[in-house]
Protein backbone atom coordinates (compact mmCIF):
# COMPACT_ATOMS: atom_id res chain seq x y z
CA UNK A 1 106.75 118.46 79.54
CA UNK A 2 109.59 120.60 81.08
CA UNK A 3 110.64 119.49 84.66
CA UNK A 4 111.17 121.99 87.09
CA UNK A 5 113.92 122.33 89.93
CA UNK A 6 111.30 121.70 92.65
CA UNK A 7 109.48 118.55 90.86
CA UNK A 8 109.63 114.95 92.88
CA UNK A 9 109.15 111.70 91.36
CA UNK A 10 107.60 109.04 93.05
CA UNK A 11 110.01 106.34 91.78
CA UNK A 12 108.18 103.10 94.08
CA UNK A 13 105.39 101.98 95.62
CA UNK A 14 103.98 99.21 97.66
CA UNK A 15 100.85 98.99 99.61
CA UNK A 16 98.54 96.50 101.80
CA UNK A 17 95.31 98.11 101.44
CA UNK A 18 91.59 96.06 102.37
CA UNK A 19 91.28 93.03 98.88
CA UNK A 20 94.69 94.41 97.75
CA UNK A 21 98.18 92.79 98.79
CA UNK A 22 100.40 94.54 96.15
CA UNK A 23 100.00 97.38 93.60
CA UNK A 24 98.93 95.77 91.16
CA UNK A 25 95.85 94.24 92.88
CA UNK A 26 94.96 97.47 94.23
CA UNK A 27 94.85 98.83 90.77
CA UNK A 28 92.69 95.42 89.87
CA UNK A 29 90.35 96.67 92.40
CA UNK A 30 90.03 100.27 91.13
CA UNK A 31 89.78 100.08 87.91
CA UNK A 32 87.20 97.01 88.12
CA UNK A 33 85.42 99.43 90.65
CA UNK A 34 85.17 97.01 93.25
CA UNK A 35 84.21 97.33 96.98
CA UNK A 36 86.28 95.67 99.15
CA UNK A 37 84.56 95.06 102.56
CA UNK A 38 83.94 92.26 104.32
CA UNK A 39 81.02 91.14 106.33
CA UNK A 40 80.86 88.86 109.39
CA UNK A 41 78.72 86.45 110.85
CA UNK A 42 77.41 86.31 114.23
CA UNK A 43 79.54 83.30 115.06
CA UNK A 44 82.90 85.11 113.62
CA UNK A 45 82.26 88.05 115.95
CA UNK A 46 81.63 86.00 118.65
CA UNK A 47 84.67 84.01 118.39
CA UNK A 48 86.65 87.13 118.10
CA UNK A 49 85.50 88.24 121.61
CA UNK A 50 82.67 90.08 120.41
CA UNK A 51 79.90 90.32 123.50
CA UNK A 52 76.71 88.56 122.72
CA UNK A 53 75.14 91.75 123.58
CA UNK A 54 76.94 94.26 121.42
CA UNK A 55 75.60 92.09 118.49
CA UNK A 56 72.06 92.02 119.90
CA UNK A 57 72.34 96.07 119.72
CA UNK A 58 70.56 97.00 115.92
CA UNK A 59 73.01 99.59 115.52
CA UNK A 60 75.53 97.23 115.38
CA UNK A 61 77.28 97.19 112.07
CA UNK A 62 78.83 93.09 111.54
CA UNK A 63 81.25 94.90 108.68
CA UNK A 64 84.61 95.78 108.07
CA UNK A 65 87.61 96.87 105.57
CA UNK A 66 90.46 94.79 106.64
CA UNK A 67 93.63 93.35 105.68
CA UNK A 68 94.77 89.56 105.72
CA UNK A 69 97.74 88.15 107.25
CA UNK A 70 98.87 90.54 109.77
CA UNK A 71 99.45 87.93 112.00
CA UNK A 72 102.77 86.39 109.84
CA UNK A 73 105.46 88.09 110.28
CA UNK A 74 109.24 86.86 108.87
CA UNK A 75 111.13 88.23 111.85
CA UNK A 76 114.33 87.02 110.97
CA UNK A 77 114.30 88.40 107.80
CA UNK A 78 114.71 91.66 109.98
CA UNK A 79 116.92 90.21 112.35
CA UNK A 80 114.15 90.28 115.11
CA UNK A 81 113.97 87.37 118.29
CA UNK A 82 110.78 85.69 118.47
CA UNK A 83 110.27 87.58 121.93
CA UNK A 84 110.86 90.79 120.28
CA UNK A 85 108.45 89.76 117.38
CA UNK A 86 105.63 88.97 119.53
CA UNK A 87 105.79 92.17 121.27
CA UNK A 88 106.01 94.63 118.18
CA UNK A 89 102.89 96.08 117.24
CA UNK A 90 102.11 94.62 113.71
CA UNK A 91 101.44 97.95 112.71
CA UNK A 92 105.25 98.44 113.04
CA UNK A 93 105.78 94.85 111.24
CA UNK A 94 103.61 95.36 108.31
CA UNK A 95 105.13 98.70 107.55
CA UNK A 96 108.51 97.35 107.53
CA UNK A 97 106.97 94.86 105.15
CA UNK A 98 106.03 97.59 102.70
CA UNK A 99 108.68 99.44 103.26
CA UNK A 100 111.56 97.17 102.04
CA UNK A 101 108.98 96.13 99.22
CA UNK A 102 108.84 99.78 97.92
CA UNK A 103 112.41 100.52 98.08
CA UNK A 104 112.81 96.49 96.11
CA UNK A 105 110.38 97.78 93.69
CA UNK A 106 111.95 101.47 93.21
CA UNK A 107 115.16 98.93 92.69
CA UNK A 108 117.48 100.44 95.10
CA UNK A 109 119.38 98.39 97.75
CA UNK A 110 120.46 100.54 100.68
CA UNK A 111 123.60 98.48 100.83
CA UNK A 112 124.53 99.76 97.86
CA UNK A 113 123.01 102.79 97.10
CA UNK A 114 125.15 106.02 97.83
CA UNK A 115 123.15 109.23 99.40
CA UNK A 116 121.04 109.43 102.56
CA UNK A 117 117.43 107.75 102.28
CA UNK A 118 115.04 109.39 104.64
CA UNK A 119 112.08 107.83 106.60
CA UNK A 120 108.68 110.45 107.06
CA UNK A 121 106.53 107.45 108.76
CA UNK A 122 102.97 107.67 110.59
CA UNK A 123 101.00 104.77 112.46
CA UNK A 124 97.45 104.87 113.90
CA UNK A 125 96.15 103.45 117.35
CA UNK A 126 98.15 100.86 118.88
CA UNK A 127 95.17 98.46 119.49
CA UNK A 128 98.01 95.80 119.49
CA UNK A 129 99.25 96.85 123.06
CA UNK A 130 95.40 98.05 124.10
CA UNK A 131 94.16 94.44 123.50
CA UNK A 132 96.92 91.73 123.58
CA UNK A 133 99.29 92.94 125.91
CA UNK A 134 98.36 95.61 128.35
CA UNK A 135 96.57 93.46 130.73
CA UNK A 136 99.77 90.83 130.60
CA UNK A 137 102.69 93.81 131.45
CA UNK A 138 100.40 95.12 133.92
CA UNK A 139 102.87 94.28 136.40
CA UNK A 140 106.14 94.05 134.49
CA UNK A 141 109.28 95.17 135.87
CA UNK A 142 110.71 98.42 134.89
CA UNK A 143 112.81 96.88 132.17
CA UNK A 144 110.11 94.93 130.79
CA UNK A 145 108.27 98.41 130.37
CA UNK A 146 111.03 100.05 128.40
CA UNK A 147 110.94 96.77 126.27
CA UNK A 148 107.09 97.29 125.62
CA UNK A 149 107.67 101.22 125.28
CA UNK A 150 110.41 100.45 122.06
CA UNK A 151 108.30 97.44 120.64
CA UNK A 152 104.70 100.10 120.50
CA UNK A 153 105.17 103.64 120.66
CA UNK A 154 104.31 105.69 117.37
CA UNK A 155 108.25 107.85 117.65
CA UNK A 156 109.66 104.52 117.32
CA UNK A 157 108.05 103.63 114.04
CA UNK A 158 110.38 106.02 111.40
CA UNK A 159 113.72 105.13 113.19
CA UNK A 160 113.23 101.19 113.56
CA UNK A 161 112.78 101.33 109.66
CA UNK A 162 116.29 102.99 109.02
CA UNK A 163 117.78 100.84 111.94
CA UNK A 164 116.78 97.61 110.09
CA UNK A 165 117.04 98.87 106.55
CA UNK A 166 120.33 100.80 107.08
CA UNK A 167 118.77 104.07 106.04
CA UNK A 168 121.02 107.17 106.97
CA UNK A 169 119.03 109.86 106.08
CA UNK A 170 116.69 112.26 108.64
CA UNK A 171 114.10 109.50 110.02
CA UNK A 172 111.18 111.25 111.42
CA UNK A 173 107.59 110.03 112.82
CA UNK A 174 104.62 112.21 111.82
CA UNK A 175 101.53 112.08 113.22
CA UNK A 176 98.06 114.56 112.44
CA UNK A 177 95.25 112.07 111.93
CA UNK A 178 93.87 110.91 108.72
CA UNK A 179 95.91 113.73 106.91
CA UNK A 180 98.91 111.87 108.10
CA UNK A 181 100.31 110.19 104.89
CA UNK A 182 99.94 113.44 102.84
CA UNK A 183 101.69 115.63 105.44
CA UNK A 184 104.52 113.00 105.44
CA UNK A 185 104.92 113.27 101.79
CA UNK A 186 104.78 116.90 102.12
CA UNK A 187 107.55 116.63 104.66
CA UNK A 188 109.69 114.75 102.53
CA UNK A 189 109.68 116.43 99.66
CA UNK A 190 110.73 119.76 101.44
CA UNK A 191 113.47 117.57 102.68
CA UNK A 192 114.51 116.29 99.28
CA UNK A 193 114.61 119.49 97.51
CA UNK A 194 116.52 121.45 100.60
CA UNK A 195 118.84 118.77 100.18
CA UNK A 196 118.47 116.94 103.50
CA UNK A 197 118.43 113.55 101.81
CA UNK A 198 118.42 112.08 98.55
CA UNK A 199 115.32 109.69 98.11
CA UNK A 200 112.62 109.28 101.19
CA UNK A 201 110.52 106.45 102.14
CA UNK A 202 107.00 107.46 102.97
CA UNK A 203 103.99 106.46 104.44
CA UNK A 204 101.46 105.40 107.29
CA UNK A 205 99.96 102.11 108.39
CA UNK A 206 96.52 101.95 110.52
CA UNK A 207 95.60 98.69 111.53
CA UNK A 208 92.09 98.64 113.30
CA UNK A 209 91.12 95.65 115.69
CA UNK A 210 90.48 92.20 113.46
CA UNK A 211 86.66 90.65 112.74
CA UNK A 212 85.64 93.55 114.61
CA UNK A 213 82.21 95.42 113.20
CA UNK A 214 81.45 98.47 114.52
CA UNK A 215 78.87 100.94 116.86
CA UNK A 216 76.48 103.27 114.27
CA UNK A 217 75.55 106.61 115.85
CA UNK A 218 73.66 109.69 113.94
CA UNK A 219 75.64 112.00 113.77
CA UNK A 220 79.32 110.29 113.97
CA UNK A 221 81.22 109.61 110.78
CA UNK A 222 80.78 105.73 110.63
CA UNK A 223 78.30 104.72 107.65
CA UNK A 224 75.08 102.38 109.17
CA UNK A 225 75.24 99.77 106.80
CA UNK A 226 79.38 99.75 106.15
CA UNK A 227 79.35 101.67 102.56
CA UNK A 228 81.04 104.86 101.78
CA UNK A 229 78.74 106.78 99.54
CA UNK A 230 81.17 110.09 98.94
CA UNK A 231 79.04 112.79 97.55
CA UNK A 232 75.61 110.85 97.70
CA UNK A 233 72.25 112.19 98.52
CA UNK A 234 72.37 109.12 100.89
CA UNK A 235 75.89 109.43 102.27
CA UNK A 236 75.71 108.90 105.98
CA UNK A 237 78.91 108.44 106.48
CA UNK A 238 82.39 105.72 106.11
CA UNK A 239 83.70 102.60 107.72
CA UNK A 240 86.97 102.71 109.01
CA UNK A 241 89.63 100.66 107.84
CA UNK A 242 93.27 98.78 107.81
CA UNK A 243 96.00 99.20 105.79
CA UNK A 244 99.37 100.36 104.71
CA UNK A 245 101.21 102.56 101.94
CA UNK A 246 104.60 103.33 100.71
CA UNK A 247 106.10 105.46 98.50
CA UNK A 248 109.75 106.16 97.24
CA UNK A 249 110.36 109.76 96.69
CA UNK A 250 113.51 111.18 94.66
CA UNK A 251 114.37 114.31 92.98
CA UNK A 252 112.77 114.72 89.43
CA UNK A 253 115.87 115.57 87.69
CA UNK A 254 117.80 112.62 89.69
CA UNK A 255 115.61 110.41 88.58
CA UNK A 256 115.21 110.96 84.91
CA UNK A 257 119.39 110.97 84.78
CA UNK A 258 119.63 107.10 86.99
CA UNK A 259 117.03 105.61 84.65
CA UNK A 260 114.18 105.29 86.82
CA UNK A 261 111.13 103.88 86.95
CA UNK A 262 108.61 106.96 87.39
CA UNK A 263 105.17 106.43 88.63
CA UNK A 264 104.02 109.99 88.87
CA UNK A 265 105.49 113.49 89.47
CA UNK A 266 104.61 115.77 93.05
CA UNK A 267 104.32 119.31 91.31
CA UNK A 268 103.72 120.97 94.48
CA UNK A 269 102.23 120.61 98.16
CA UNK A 270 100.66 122.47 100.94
CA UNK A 271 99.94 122.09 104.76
CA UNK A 272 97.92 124.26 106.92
CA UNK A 273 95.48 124.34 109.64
CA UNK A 274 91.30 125.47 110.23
CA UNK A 275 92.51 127.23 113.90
CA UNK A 276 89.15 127.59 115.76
CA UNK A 277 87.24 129.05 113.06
CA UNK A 278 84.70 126.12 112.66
CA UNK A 279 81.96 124.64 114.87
CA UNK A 280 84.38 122.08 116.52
CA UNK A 281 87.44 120.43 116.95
CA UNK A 282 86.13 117.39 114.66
CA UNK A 283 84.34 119.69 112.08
CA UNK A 284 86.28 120.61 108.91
CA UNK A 285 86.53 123.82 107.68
CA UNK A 286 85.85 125.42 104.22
CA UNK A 287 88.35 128.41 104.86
CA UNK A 288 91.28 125.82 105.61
CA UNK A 289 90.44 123.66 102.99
CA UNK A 290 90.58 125.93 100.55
CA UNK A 291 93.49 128.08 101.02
CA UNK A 292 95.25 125.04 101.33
CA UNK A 293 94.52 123.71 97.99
CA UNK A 294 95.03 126.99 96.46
CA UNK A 295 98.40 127.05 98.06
CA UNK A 296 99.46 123.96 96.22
CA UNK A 297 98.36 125.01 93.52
CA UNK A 298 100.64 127.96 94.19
CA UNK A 299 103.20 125.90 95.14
CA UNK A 300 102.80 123.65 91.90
CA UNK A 301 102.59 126.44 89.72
CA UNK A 302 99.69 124.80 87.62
CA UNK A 303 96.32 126.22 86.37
CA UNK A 304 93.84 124.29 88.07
CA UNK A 305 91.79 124.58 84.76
CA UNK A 306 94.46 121.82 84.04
CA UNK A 307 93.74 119.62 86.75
CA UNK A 308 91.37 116.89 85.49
CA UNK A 309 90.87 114.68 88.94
CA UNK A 310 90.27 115.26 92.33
CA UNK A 311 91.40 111.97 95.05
CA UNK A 312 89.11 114.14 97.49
CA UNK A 313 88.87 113.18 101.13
CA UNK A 314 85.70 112.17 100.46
CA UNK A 315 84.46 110.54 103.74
CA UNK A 316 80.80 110.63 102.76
CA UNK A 317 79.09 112.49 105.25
CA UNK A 318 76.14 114.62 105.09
CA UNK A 319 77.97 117.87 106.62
CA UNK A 320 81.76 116.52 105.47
CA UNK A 321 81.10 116.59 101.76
CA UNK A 322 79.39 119.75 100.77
CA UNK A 323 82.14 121.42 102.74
CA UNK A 324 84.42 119.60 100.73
CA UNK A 325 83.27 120.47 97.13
CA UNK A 326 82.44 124.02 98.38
CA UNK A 327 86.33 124.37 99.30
CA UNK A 328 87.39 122.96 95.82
CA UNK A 329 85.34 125.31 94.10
CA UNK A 330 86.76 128.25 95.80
CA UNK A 331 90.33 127.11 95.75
CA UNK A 332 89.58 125.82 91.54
CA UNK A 333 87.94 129.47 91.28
CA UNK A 334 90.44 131.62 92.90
CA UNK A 335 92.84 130.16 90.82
CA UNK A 336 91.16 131.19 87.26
CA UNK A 337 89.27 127.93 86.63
CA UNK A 338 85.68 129.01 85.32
CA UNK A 339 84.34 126.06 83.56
CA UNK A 340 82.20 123.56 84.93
CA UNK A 341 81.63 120.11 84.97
CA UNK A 342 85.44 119.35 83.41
CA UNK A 343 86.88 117.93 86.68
CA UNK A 344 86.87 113.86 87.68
CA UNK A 345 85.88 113.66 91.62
CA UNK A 346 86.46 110.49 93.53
CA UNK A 347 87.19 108.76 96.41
CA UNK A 348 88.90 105.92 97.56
CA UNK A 349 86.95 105.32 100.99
CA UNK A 350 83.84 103.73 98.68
CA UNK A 351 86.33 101.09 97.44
CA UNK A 352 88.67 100.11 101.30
CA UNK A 353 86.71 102.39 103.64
CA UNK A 354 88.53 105.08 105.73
CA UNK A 355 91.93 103.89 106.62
CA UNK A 356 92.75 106.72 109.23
CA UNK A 357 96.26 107.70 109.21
CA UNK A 358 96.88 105.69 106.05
CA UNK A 359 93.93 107.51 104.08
CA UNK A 360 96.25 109.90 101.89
CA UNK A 361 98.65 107.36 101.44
CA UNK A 362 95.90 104.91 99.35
CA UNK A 363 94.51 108.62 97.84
CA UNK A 364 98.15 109.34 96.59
CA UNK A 365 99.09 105.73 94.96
CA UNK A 366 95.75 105.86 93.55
CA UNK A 367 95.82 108.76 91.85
CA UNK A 368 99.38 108.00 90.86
CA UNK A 369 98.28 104.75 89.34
CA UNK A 370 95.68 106.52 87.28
CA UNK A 371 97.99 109.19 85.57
CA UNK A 372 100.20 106.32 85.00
CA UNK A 373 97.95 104.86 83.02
CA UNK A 374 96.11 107.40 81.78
CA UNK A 375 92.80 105.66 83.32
CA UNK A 376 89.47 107.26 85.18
CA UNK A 377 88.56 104.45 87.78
CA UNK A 378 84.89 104.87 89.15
CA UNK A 379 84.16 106.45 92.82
CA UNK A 380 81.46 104.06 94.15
CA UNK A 381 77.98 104.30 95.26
CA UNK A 382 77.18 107.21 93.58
CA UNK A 383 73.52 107.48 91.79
CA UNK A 384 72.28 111.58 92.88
CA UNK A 385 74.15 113.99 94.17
CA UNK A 386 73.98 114.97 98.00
CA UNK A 387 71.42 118.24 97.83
CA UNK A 388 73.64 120.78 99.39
CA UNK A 389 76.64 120.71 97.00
CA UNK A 390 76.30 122.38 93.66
CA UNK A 391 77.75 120.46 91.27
CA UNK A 392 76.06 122.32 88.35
CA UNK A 393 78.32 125.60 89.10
CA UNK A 394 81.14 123.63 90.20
CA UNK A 395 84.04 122.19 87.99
CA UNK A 396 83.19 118.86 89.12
CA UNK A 397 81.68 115.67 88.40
CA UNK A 398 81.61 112.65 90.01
CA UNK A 399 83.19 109.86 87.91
CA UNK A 400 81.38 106.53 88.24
CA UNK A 401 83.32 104.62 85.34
CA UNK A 402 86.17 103.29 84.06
CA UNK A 403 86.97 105.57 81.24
CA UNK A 404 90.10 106.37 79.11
CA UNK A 405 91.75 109.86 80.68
CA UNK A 406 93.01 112.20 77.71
CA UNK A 407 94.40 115.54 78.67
CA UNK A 408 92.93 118.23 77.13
CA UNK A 409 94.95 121.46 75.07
CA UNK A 410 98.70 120.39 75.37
CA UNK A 411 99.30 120.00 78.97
CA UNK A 412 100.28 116.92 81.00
CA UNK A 413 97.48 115.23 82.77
CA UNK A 414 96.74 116.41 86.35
CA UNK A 415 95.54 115.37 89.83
CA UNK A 416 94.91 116.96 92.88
CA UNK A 417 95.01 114.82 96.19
CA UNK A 418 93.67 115.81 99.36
CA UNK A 419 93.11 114.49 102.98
CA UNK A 420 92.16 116.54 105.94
CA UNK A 421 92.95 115.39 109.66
CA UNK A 422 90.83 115.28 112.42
CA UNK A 423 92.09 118.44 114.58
CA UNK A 424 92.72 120.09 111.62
CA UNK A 425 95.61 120.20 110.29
CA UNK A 426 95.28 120.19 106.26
CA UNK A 427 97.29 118.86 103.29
CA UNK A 428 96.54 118.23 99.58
CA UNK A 429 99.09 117.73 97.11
CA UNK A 430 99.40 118.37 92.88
CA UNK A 431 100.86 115.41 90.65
CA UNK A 432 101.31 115.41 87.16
CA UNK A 433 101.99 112.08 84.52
CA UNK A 434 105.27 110.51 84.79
CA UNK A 435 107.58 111.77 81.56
CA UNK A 436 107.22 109.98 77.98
CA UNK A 437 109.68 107.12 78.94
CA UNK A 438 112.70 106.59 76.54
CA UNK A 439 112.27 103.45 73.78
CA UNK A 440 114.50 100.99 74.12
CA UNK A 441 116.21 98.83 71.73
CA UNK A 442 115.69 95.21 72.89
CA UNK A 443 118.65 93.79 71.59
CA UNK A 444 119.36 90.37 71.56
CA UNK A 445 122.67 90.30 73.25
CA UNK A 446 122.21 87.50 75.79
CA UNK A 447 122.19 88.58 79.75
CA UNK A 448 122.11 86.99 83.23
CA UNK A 449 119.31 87.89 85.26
CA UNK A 450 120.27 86.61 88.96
CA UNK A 451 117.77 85.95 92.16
CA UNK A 452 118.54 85.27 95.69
CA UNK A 453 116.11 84.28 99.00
CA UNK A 454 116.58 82.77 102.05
CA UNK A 455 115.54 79.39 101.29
CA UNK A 456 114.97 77.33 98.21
CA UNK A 457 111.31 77.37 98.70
CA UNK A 458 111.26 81.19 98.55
CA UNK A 459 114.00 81.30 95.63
CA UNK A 460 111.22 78.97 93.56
CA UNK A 461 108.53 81.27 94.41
CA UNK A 462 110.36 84.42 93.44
CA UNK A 463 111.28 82.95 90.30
CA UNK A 464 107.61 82.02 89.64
CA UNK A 465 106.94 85.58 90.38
CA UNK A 466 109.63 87.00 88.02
CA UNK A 467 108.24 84.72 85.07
CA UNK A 468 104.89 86.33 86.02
CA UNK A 469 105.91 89.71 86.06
CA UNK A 470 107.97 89.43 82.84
CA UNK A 471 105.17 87.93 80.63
CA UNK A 472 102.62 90.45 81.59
CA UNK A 473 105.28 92.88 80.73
CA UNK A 474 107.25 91.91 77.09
CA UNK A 475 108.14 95.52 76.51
CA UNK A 476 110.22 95.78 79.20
CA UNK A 477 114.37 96.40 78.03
CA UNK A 478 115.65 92.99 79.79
CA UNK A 479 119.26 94.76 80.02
CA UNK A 480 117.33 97.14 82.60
CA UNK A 481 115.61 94.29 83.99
CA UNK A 482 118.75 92.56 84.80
CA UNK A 483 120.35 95.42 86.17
CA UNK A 484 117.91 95.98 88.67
CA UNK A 485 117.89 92.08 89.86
CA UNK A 486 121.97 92.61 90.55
CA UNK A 487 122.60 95.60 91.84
CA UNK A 488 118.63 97.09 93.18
CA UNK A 489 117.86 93.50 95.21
CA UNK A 490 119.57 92.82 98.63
CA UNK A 491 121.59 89.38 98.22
CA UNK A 492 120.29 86.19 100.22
CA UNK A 493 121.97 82.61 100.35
CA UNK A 494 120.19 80.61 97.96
CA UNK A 495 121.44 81.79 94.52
CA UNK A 496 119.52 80.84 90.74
CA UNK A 497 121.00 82.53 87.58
CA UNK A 498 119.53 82.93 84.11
CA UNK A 499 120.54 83.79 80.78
CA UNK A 500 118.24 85.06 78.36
CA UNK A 501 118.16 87.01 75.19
CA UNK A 502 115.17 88.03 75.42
CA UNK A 503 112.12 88.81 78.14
CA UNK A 504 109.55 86.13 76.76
CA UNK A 505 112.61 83.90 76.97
CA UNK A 506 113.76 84.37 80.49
CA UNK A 507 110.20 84.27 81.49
CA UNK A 508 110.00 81.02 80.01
CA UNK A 509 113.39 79.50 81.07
CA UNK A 510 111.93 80.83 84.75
CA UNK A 511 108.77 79.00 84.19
CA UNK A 512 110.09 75.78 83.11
CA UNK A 513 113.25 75.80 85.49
CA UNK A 514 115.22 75.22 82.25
CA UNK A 515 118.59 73.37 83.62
CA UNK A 516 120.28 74.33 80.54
CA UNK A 517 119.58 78.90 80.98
CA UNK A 518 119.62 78.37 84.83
CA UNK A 519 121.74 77.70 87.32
CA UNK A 520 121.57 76.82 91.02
CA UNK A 521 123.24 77.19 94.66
CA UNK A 522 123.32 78.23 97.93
């Protein structure tokens, strides 16, 4: 594999997607092909505010894909009053969440990391402000307004993340729909390589309304019994959902020189728009679609004969989906692909549902997560193929198993990642593996791995964590490992130290809170 000038690593990640409160879950749900939705009884709905009426209504669908805890919130962790906590919109507190997870797990510090970090952030409706506090600042005073205005509005979402995280580089909300989280990482990578910062944080949070079902209607794009059958001959459509995704972007050849971590490489990226050449403002459009993959393409400089997955957008409509494949095929076609049948399709909306301006974000870290290891994970609800899409001259498949990926002739594996907004406005990006990563000798020179929180009950539960992490991973070079605890964590007040000569060791010593490795103080 030869890097190029214009490649981008995604060096983090860190999500809160529907069943999945980390990266690692969400890969437990994928690759177990699990559907994550959750179904409510009448008494739930009820209590949530749910008229008796609504649920008397046979079109009335008591399911949804949501995410737990958005409630909690640490706000002094971000140096927030209670009064300015309970007016945020938790969109704008979960993604801070994420956000300092992903730049923790990329192991960078902003403290003390030189360069300019840049913010390309999206949210979805503030349902927040809609429902819990419109009614209540009804008649607020003019300063109580601006107050609400800075705690909810979408522009404010990019900038409070570099205010609180000390991030100098260009901080910029963007907003087109459900193609939100792919235009943002579009954005930042054309910011990266012009030089306008030197990693990004990006991503998108939607939360919808919680225990809330929803309305079916023929025609509209919600599914009448709450599954997402993408490609199906019974696909009637997708549920929407909640959730949030980060990713840490960096310069290819940057990263491969600071030792990082590398999850997956952006080869290339596209943006466009349908215009008015469809049948409405909602419909998608097979011109747009595919020019814009083929522009990626372009832009990635790949054959898309070497492309061996497809994240599609995959909302599983009846009109949606056979637009879909019929764009892939021209965009695969133009771009010298003839074969058929070599190509993985999935989608991620039959596992967490539709999760509106957050859609590309779970698309991207799931196809990431399947170069990095080198896995097929199963698109759900699948059994015949929807009657107007072709598969049979296409160069797809859908894959419905968990299967071992192996790249075929002697190119890297490759996945294409698309997501299409409502209005129009386009975006699908190329990724390749992450590079053969350097062996390390493991040594057994002893080293001090060092944790901090902000009280001794967190400090124990980090450590548990730590121990956790380190025996599911004994290949890891514990010299890297304890370089990333002291200089890639921000310090807190309670201290613990341990020295180890080993991983299984220190995961151990961790375990056992072994007075004699570890030490103690605030």
């Amino acid at each position: 594999m030869t890097p190029s000038d214009s490649d981008v690593a995604i060096v983090g990640m860190a999500c809160r997607f529907p069943g999945a409160d980390s990266v690692e879950r969400f890969w437990d749900v994928l690759s177990e092909g699990r559907e994550t939705l959750t179904r409510y009884t009448d008494a739930e709905l009820l209590a949530a505010g749910v008229p008796a009426e609504r649920l008397a209504d046979p079109r009335y669908v008591r399911a949804a894909q949501t995410v737990d805890g958005t409630d909690l919130f640490d706000s002094e962790l971000f140096q927030f009053t209670h009064d300015e906590a309970e007016i945020l919109d938790p969109q704008h507190r979960v993604f801070l969440e994420c956000a300092l997870e992903a730049l923790q797990r990329a192991g960078y510090d902003p403290g003390r990391t030189d360069g300019h970090i840049g913010v390309y952030a999206g949210a979805g409706l503030n349902t927040y402000l809609l429902h819990n506090l419109g009614e209540r600042y009804r008649a607020a005073s003019t300063v109580d307004h601006y107050r609400l205005m800075l705690a909810n509005d979408k522009d404010f979402l990019a900038t409070r993340v570099s205010y609180k995280l000390d991030l100098r580089g260009p901080s910029m909300s963007v907003n087109t729909a459900c193609s939100t989280s792919l235009v943002a990482v579009h954005t930042a990578c054309l910011a990266l390589l012009g030089g306008e910062c030197d990693m990004a944080l990006v991503g998108a949070v939607h939360l919808a309304p919680p225990r809330q079902g929803y309305q079916y209607q023929d025609g509209m794009i919600f599914s009448p019994d709450g599954h997402c059958r993408a490609f199906d001959a019974e696909a009637r459509g997708t549920v929407i959902g909640s959730g949030a995704g980060v990713v840490v972007l960096k310069r290819l050849s940057e990263a491969l020189a600071d030792g990082d971590w590398i999850h997956a490489v952006v080869k290339g990226s596209a943006v466009n728009n349908d215009g008015s050449a469809k049948t409405g403002y909602t419909a998608p459009s097979i011109a747009g679609q595919a020019e814009v993959i083929a522009d990626a393409q372009d832009v990635a400089d790949v054959d898309p004969g070497s492309i061996g997955y497809v994240e599609a957008h995959g909302t599983g409509t009846p009109l949606g989906d056979p637009i879909e494949v019929a764009a892939l095929t021209e965009a695969f076609r133009q771009g010298g692909a003839e074969r058929t049948g070599y190509c993985a399709l999935g989608s991620v909306k039959s596992n967490i549902g539709h999760l509106d301006t957050a859609a590309g974000m779970a698309g991207l870290i799931k196809a990431a997560l399947m170069l990095e290891h080198r896995t097929l994970v199963p698109s759900l609800h699948y059994t015949r193929p929807n009657p107007e899409i072709d598969f049979a001259t296409s160069p797809f498949y859908v894959n419905t198993a968990t299967t071992d990926w192996k790249a075929e002739g002697d190119h890297p594996l490759r996945a294409g990642v698309s997501s299409f907004g409502i209005g129009g406005t386009n975006a699908h990006v190329v990724l390749e593996e992450p590079p053969a990563r350097t062996e390390t000798d493991p040594g057994r020179d002893p080293e001090l791995l060092v944790l901090s929180a902000r009280s001794a009950n967190s400090l124990k539960q980090s450590a548990g964590a730590l121990a956790r992490h380190l025996r599911a991973r004994p290949g890891l070079d514990l010299s890297a490992v304890a370089q990333t605890l002291g200089l890639g964590r921000r310090a807190h007040p309670h201290r613990l130290a341990v020295v180890a000569r080993g991983i299984r060791e220190a995961a151990m010593a961790l375990a056992l809170g072994d007075e004699a490795r570890t030490r103690q103080g605030v």
